[in-house]
Protein backbone atom coordinates (compact mmCIF):
# COMPACT_ATOMS: atom_id res chain seq x y z
CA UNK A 1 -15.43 21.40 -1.66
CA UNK A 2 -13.48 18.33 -1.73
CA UNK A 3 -12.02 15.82 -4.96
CA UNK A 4 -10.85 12.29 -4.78
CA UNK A 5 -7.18 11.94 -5.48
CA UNK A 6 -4.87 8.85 -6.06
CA UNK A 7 -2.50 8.48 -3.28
CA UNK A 8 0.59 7.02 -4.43
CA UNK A 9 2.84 5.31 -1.23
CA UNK A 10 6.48 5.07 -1.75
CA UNK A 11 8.47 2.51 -0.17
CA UNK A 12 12.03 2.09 0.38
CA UNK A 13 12.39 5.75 0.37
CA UNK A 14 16.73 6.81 0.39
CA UNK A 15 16.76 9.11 3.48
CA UNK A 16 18.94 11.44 1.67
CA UNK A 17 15.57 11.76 -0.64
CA UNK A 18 13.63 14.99 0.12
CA UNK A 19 10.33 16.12 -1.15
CA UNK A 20 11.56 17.79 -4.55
CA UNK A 21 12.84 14.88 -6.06
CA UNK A 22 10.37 12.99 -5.44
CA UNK A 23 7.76 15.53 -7.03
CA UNK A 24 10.77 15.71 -10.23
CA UNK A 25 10.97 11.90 -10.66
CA UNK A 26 7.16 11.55 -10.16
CA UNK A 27 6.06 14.49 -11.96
CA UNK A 28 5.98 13.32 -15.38
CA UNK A 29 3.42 10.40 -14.66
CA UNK A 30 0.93 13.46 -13.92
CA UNK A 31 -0.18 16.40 -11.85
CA UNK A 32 1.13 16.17 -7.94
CA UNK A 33 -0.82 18.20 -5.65
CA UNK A 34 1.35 16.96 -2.35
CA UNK A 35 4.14 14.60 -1.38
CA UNK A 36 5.18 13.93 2.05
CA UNK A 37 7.92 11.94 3.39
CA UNK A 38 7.58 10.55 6.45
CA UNK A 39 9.83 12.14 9.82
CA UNK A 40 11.63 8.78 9.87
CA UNK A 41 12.48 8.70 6.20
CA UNK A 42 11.18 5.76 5.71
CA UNK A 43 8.43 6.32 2.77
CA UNK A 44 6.46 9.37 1.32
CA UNK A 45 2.89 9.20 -0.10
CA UNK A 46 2.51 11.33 -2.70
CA UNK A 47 -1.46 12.86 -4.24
CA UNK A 48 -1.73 13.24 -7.74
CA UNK A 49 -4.51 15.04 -8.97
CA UNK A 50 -5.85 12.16 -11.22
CA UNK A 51 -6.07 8.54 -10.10
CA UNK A 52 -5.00 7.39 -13.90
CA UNK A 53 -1.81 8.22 -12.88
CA UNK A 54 -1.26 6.05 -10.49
CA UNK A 55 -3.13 3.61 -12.56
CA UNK A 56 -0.20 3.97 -15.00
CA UNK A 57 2.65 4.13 -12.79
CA UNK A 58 1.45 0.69 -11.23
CA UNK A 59 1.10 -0.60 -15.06
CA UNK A 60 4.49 0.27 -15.70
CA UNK A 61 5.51 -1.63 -12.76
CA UNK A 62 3.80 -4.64 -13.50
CA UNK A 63 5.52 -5.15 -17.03
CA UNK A 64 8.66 -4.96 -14.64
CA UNK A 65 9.84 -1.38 -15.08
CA UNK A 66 11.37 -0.57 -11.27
CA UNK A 67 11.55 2.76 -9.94
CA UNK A 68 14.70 4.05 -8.63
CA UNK A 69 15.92 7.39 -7.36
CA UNK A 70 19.83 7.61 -6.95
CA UNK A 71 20.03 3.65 -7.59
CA UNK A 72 17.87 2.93 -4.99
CA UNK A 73 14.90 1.12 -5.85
CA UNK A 74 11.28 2.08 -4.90
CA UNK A 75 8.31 0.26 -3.79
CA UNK A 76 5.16 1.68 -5.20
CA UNK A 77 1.45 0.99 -4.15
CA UNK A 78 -2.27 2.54 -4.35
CA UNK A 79 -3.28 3.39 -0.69
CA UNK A 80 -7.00 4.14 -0.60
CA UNK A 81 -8.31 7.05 -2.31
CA UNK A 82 -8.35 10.30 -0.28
CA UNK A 83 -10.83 13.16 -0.51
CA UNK A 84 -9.01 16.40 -0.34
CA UNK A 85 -9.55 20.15 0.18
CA UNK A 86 -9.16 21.83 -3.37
């Protein structure tokens, strides 16, 4: 049975980033069912369990809170929602 998730993309990822910070930073905007960064480093899309949070996280943006992980600063966007195994 699949669910519709919010896929978060992540831009401007640090390669010295990996997976668990990511899910720590990201965590507290809601449930993460996976993150992946991608083999060049580059960015990670990340699957939260509820598209609100994403919905949030993008608010927060707009009202010019930036996103940064070790002083490096992030660029977030929706990708199209995803239906995923449970």
């Amino acid at each position: 049975d699949l669910v519709v998730v919010g896929r978060l993309f992540v831009g401007r990822v640090d390669p010295t980033i990996n997976v668990e910070q990511l899910k720590e930073y990201f965590n507290k905007y809601g449930s993460i069912k996976k993150c992946v960064i991608d083999i060049n480093g580059k960015y990670a899309l990340i699957d939260f369990n509820n598209d609100k949070s994403i919905e949030n996280i993008l608010k927060l943006q707009e009202n010019n809170k930036l996103y940064s992980i070790q002083g490096k600063y992030l660029h977030l966007n929706r990708t199209m929602n995803t239906s995923v195994p449970r």
